[in-house]
Protein backbone atom coordinates (compact mmCIF):
# COMPACT_ATOMS: atom_id res chain seq x y z
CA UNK A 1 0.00 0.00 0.00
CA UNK A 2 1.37 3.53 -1.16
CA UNK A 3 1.04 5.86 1.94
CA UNK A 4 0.66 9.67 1.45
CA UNK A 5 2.40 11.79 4.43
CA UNK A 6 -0.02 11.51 7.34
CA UNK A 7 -0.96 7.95 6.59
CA UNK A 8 -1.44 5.19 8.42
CA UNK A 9 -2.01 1.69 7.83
CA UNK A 10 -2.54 -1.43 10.34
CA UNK A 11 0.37 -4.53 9.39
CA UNK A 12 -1.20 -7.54 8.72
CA UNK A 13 0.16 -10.45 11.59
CA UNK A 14 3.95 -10.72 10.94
CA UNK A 15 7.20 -11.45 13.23
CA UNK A 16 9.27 -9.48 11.39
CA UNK A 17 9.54 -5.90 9.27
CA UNK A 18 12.38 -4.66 7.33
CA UNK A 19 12.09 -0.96 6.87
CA UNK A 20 14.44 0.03 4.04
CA UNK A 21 15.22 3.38 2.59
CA UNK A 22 16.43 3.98 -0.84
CA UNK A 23 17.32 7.10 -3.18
CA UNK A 24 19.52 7.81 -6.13
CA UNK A 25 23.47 8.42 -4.73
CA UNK A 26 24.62 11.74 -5.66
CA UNK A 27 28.70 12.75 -5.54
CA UNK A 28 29.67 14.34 -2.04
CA UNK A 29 26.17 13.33 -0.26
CA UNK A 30 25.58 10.77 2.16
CA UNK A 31 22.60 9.49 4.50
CA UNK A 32 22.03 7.16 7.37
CA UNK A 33 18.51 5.67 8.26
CA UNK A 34 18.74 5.36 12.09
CA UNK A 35 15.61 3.71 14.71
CA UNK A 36 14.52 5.00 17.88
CA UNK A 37 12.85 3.15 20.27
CA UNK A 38 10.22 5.58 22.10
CA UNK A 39 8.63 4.96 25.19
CA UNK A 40 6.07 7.94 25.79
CA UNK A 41 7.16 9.88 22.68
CA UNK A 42 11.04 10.35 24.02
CA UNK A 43 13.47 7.39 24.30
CA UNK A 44 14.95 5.97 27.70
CA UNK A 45 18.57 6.62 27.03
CA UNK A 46 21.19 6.26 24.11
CA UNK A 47 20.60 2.68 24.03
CA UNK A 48 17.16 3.35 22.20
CA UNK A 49 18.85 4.82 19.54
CA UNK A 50 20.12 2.73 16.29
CA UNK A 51 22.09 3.45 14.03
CA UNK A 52 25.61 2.44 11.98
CA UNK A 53 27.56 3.46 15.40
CA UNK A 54 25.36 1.26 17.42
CA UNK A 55 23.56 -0.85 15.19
CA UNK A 56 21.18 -2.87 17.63
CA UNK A 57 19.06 -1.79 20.83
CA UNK A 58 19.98 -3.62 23.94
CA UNK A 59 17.96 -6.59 23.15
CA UNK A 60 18.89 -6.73 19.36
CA UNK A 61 14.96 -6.64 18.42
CA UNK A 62 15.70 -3.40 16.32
CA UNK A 63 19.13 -3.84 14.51
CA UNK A 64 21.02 -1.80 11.65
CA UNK A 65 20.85 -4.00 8.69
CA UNK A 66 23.49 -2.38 6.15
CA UNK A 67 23.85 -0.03 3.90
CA UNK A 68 23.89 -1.24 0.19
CA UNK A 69 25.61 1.44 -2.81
CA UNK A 70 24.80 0.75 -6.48
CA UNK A 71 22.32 2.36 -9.19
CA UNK A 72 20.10 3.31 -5.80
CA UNK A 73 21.63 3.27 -2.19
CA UNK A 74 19.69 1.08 0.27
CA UNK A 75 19.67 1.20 4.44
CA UNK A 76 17.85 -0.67 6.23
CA UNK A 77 16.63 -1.59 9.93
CA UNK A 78 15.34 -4.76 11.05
CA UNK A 79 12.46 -5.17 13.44
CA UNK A 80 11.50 -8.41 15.61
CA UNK A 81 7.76 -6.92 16.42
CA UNK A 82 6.70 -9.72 18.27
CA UNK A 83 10.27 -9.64 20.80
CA UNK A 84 9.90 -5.49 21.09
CA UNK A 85 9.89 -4.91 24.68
CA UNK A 86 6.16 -3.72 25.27
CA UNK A 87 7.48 -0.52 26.88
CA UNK A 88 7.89 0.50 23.34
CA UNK A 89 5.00 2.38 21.94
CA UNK A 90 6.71 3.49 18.77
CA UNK A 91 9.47 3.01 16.50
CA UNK A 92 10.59 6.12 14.26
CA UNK A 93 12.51 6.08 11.18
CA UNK A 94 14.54 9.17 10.48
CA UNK A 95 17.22 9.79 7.48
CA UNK A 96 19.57 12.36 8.27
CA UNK A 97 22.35 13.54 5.98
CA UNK A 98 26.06 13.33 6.02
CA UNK A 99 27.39 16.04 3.67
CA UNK A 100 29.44 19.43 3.77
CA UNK A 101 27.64 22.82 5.35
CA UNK A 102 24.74 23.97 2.93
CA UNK A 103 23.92 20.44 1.79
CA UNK A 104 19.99 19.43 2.38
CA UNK A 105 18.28 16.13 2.07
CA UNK A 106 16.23 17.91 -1.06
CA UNK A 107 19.82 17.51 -2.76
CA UNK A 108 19.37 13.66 -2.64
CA UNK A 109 15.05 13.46 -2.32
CA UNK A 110 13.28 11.65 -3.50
CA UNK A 111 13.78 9.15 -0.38
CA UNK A 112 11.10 5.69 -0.84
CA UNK A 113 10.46 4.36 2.48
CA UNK A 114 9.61 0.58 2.31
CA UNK A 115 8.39 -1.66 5.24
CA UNK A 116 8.33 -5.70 4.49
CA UNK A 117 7.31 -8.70 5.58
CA UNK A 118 8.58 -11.79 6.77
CA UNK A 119 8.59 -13.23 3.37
CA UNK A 120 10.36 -9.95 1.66
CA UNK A 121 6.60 -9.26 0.47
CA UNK A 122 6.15 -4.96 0.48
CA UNK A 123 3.22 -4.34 2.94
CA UNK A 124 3.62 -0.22 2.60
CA UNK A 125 6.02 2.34 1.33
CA UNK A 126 5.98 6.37 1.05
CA UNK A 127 8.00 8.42 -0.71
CA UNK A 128 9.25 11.53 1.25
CA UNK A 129 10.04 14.32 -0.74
CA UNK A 130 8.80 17.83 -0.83
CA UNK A 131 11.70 18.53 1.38
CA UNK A 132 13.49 21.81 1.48
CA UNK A 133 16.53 23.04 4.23
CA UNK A 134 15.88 19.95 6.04
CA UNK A 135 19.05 18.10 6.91
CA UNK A 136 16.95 15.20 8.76
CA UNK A 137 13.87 14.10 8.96
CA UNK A 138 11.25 10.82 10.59
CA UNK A 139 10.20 9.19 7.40
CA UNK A 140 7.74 6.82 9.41
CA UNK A 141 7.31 5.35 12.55
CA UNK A 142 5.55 2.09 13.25
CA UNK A 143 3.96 1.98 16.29
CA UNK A 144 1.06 -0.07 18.12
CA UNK A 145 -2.63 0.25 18.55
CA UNK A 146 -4.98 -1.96 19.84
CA UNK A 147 -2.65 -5.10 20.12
CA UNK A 148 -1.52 -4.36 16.70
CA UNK A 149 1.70 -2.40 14.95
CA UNK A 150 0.16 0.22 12.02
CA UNK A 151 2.70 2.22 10.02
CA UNK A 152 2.22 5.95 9.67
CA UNK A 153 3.71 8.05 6.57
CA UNK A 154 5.54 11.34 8.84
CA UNK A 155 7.88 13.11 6.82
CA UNK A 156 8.83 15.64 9.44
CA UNK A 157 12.14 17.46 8.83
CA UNK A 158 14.61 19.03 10.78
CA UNK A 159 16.88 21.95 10.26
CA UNK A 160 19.30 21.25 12.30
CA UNK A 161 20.04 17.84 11.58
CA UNK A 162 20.27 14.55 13.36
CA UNK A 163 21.19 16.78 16.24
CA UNK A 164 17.58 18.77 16.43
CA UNK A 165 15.88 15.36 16.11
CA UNK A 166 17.56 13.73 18.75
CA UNK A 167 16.79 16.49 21.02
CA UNK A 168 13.06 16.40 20.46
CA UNK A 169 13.02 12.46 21.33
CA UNK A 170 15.37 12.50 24.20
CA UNK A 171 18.69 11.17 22.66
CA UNK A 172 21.83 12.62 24.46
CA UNK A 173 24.12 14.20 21.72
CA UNK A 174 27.60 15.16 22.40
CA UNK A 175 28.48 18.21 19.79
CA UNK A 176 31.76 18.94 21.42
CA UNK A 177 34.04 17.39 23.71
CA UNK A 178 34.13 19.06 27.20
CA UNK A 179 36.84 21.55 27.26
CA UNK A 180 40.28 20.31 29.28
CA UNK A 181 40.51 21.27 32.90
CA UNK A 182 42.59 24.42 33.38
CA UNK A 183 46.05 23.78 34.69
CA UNK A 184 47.26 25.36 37.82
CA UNK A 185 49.19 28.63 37.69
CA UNK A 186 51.92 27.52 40.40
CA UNK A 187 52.89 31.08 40.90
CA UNK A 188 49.84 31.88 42.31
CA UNK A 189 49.02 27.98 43.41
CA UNK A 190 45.23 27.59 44.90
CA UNK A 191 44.89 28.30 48.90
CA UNK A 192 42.94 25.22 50.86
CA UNK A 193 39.75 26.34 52.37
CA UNK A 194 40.68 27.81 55.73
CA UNK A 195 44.19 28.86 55.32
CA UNK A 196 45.10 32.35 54.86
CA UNK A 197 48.12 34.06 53.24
């Protein structure tokens, strides 16, 4: 089924969904499909997050599946529905984009969004473009109603990157390592609480 953004659609009984990502490559312009496990609309910690630099939640139910380069570059997550801690109310799918300053994901969009079956049959996809400065952006989530996982079409993009998303779902990002301590000037060393000069 071809979902417009804003659609949904419940899965039909299935263990398993591959959501894959695809788009044309383009010279000096990367992207990364990436998972996060939401409890409550905001993950628990880092763990919930997947992606090529942690490629599996902490009980490998949600797992980074590889990124494939050819004619159309493919990345894809894995998803054991029926082992997904039931904590988790939602799964989102975001792209986000690895290129220079200035770059957008509209420079590589058209992005189709594919979820499968067990049996590698296609059970809904959406194609997220209409994008403009985004640099990332939640393609679609899958989440559960009623005892059962639906898809949803989202397309929601993000200026500021993998970085903006990650702050609206909880994720802990580390821009910039902490500064180093400052030394001690030992011509003026410090004075111990108490003691006077």
């Amino acid at each position: 089924m071809q979902l417009t953004k804003g659609a949904n659609t419940a899965l039909p009984p299935t263990r398993s969904v591959t959501v894959t990502c695809t788009w044309t490559p383009r010279p000096e312009l990367e992207a990364d499909l990436s998972a996060l496990l939401l409890v409550d609309g905001k993950v628990r910690g880092d763990a919930d997050f997947v992606f090529y630099n942690q490629p599996a939640s902490a009980d490998r139910r949600v797992v980074h599946a590889g990124k494939r380069a050819g004619a159309q570059v493919t990345d894809r997550v894995a998803v054991e529905l029926d082992g997904v801690d039931p904590a988790v109310q939602t799964l989102a799918f975001a792209v986000g984009l690895d290129a220079a300053p200035g770059r957008t994901l509209a420079d590589l969009a058209p992005f189709r969004v594919a979820v499968t079956g067990d049996g590698g049959a296609e059970l809904a996809s959406f194609v997220m473009d209409g994008l403009a400065a985004e640099t990332a952006a939640v393609a679609v989530e899958l989440y559960r109603r009623d005892a059962r996982w639906k898809v949803r079409a989202v397309g929601q993009g993000y200026h500021d990157g993998l970085a903006g998303l990650a702050r609206d779902f909880g994720v802990d990002i580390d821009d910039e390592p902490p500064p180093p301590p400052q030394g001690v000037d030992w011509r003026r060393p410090p004075v111990p609480a108490g003691y006077e000069l």
